[in-house]
C-alpha atoms as a PDB file:
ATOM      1  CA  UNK A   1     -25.698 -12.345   3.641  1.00  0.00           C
ATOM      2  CA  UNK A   2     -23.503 -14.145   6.040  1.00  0.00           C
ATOM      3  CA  UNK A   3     -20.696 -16.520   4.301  1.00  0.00           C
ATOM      4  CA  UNK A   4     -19.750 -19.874   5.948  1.00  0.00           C
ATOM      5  CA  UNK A   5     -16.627 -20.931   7.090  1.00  0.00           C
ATOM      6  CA  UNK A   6     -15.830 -22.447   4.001  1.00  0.00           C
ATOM      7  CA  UNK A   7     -16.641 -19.391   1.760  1.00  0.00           C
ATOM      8  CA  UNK A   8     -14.900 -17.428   4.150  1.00  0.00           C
ATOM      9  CA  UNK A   9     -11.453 -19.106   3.891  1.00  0.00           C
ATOM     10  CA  UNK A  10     -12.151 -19.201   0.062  1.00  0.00           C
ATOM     11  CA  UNK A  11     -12.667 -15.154   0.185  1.00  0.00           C
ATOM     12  CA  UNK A  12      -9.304 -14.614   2.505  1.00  0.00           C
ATOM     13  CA  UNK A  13      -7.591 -17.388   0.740  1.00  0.00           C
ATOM     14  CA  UNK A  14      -8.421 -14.807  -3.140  1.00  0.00           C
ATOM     15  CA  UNK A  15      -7.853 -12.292  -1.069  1.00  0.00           C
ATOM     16  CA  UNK A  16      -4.282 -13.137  -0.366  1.00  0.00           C
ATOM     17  CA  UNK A  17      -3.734 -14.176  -3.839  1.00  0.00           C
ATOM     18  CA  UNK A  18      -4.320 -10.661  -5.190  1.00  0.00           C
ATOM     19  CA  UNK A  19      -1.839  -9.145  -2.285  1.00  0.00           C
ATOM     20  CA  UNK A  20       0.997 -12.140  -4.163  1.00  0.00           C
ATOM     21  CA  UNK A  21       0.343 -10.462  -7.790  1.00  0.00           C
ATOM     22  CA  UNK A  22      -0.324  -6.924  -6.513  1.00  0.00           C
ATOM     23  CA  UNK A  23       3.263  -7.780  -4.649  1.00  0.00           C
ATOM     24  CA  UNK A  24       4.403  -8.889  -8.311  1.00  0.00           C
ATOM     25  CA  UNK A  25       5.255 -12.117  -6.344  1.00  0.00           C
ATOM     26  CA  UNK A  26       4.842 -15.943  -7.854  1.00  0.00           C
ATOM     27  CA  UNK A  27       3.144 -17.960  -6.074  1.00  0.00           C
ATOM     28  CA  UNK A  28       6.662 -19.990  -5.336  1.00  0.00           C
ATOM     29  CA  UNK A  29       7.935 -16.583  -3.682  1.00  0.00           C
ATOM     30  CA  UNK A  30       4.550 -16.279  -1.740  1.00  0.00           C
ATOM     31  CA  UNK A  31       5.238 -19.619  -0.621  1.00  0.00           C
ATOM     32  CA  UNK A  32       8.655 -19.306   0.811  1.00  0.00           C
ATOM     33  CA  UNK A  33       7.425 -15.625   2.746  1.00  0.00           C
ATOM     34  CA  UNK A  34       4.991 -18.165   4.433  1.00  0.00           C
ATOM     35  CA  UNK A  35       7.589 -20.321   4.981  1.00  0.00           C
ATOM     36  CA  UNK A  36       5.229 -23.283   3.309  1.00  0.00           C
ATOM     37  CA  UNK A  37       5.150 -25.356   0.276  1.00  0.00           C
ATOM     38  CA  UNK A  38       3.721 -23.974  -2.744  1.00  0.00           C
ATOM     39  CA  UNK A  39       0.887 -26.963  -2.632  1.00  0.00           C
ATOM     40  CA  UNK A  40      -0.272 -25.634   0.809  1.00  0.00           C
ATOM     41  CA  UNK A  41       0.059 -21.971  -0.567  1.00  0.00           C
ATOM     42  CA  UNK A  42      -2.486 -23.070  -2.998  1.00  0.00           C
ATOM     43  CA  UNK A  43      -4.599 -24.761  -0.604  1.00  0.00           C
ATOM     44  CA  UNK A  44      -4.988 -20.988   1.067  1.00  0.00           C
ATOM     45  CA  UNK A  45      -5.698 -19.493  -1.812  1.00  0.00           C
ATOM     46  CA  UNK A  46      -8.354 -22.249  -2.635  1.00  0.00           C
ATOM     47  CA  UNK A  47     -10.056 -22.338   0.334  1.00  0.00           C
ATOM     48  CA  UNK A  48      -9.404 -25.737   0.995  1.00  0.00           C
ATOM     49  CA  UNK A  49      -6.844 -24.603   3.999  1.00  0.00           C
ATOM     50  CA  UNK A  50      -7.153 -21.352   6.526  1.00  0.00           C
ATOM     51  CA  UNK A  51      -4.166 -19.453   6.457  1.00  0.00           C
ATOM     52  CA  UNK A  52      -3.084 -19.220  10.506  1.00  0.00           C
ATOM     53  CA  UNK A  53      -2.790 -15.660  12.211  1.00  0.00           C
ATOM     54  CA  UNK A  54       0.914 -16.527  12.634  1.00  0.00           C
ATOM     55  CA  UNK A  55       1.681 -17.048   9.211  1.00  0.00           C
ATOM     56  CA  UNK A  56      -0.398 -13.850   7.907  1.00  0.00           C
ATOM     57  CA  UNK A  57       1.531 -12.430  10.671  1.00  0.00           C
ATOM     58  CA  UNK A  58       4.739 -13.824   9.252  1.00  0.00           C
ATOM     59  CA  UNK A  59       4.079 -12.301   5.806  1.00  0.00           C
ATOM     60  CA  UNK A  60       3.426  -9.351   7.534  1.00  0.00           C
ATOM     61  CA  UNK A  61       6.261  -8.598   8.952  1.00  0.00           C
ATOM     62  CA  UNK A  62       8.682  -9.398   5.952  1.00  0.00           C
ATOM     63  CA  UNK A  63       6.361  -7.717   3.453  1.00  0.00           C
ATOM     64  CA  UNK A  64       3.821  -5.224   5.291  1.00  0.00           C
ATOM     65  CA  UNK A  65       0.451  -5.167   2.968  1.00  0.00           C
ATOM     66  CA  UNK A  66      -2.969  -4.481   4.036  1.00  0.00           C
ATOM     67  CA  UNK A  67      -3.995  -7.391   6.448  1.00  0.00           C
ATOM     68  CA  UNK A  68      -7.031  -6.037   7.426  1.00  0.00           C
ATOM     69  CA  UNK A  69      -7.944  -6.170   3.444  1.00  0.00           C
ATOM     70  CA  UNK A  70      -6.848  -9.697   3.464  1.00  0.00           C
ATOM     71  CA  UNK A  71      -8.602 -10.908   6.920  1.00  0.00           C
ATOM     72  CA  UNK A  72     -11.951  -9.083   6.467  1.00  0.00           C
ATOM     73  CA  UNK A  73     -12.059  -7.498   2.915  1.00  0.00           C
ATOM     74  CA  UNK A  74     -12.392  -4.003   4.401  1.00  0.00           C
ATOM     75  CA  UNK A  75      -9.302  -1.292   3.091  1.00  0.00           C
ATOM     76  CA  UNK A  76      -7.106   0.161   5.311  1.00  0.00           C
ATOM     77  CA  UNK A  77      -8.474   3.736   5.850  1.00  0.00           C
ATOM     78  CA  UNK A  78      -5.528   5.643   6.750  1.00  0.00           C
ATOM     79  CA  UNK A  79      -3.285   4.732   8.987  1.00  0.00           C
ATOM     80  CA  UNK A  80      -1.215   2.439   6.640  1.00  0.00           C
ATOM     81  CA  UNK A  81      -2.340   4.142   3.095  1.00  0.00           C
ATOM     82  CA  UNK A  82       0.724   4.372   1.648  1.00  0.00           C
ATOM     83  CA  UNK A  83       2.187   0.585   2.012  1.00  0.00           C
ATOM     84  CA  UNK A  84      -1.392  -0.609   1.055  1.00  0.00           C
ATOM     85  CA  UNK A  85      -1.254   1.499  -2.149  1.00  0.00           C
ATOM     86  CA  UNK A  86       2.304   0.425  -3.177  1.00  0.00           C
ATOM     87  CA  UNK A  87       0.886  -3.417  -2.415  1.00  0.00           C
ATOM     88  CA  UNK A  88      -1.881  -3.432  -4.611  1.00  0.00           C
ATOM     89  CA  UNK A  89       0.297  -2.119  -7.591  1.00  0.00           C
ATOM     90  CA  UNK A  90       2.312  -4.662 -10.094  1.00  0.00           C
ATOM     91  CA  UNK A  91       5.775  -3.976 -10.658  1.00  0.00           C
ATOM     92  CA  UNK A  92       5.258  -1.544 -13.671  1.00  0.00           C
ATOM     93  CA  UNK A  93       2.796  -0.209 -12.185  1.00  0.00           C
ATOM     94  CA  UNK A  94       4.315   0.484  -8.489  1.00  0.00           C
ATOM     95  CA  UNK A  95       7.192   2.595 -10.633  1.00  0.00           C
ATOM     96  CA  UNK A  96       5.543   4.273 -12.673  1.00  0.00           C
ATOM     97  CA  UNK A  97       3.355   5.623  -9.062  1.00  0.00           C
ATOM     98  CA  UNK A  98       6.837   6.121  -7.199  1.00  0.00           C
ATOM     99  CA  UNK A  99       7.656   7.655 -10.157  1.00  0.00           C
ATOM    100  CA  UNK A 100       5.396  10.285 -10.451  1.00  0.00           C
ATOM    101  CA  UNK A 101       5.377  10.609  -6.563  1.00  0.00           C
ATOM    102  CA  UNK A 102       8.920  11.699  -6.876  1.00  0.00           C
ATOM    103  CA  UNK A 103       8.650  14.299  -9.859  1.00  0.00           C
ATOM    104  CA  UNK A 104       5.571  15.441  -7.612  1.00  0.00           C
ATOM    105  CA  UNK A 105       7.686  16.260  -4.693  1.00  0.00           C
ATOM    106  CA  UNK A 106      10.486  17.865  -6.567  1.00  0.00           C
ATOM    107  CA  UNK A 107       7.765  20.109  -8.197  1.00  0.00           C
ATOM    108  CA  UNK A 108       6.447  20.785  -4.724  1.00  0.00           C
ATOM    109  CA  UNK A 109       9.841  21.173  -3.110  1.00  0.00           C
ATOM    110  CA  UNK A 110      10.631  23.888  -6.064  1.00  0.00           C
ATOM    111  CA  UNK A 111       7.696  26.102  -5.937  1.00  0.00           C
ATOM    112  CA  UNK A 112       8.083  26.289  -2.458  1.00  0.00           C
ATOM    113  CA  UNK A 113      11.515  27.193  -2.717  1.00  0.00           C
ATOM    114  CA  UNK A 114      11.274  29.773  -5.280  1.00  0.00           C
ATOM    115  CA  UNK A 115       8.158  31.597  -3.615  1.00  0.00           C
ATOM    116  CA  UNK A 116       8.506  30.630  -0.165  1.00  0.00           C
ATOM    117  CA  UNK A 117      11.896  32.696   0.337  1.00  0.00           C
ATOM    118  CA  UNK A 118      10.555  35.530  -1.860  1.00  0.00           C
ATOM    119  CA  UNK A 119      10.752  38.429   0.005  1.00  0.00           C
ATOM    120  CA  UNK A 120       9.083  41.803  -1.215  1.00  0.00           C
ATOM    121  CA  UNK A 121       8.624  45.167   0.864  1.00  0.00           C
ATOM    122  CA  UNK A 122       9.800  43.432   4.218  1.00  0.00           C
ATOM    123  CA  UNK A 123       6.650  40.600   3.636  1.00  0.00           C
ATOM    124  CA  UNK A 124       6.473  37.544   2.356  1.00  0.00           C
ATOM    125  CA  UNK A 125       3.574  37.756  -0.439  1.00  0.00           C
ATOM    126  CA  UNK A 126       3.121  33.963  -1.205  1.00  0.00           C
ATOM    127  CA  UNK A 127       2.558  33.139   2.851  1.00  0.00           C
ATOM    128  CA  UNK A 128      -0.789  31.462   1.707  1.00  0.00           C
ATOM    129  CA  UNK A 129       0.770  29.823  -1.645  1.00  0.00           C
ATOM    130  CA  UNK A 130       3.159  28.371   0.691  1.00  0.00           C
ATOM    131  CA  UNK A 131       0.976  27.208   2.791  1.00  0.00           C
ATOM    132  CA  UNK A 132      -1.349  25.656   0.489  1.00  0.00           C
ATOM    133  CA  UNK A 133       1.937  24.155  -0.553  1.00  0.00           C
ATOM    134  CA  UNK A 134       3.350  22.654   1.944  1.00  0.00           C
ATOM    135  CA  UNK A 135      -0.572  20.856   2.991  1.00  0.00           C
ATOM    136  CA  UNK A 136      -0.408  19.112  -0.515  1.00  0.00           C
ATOM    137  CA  UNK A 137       3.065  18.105   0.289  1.00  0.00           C
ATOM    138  CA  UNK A 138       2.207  16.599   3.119  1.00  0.00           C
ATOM    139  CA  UNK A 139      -1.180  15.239   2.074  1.00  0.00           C
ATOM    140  CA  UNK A 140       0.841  13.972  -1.144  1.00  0.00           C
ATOM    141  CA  UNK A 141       3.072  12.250   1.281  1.00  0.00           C
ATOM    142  CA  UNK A 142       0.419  10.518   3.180  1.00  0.00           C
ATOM    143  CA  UNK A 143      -1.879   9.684   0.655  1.00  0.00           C
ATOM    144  CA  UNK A 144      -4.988  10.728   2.342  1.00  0.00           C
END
């Protein structure tokens, strides 16, 4: 089913109000990123204004988050994966995830220490652990 223009602006203008509280923003903070009043802010999110390319664009550049979420409801695949997760977290919830990211790569960072550099009859037994390792490091990294 195709929307109209009117439900469209509604669905971009909700959409944008989940990046604010994913951002942990009020909608007063939102506001001044769009460099707008908070009345017209709410007009976006309504769907009784269209937000303008150049002020999504705006946003954008002062706070990156998944635009293509916001414009056409679609997730970001890949090539931004780790912003967009971090904007769709709350504050609490955004540490506690950078949180554990951290402990995750110290883990990583140990075990491949420890067995990485273990040498044993002139070969290095845990080649493939290491391996293995260092791809979840990565992938950990990346978030894919």
């Amino acid at each position: 089913m195709r929307l109209s223009k009117g439900d469209e602006t509604l669905e971009i203008g909700l959409r944008l109000e989940d990046v604010r509280k994913n951002l942990g923003y009020s909608q007063r903070m939102m506001a001044n990123e769009l460099d707008v009043s908070v009345q017209q802010y709410q007009k976006y999110i309504s769907g009784e204004s269209t937000i303008s390319a150049d002020r999504l664009l705006m946003l954008y550049k002062k706070t990156p988050f998944d635009v293509k979420y916001v414009i056409t409801g679609e997730k970001e695949e890949d090539s931004k994966a780790f912003t967009f997760v971090l904007s769709t977290y709350s504050g609490k919830n955004r540490d506690n995830f950078l949180k554990s990211m951290w402990m995750y790569l110290q883990k990583i960072t140990s075990l491949v220490s420890e067995n990485c550099l273990y040498k044993k009859n002139g070969d290095y037994p845990y080649s493939s652990f290491c391996l293995y390792a260092l791809d979840d490091l990565v992938k950990g990294v990346r978030l894919s």
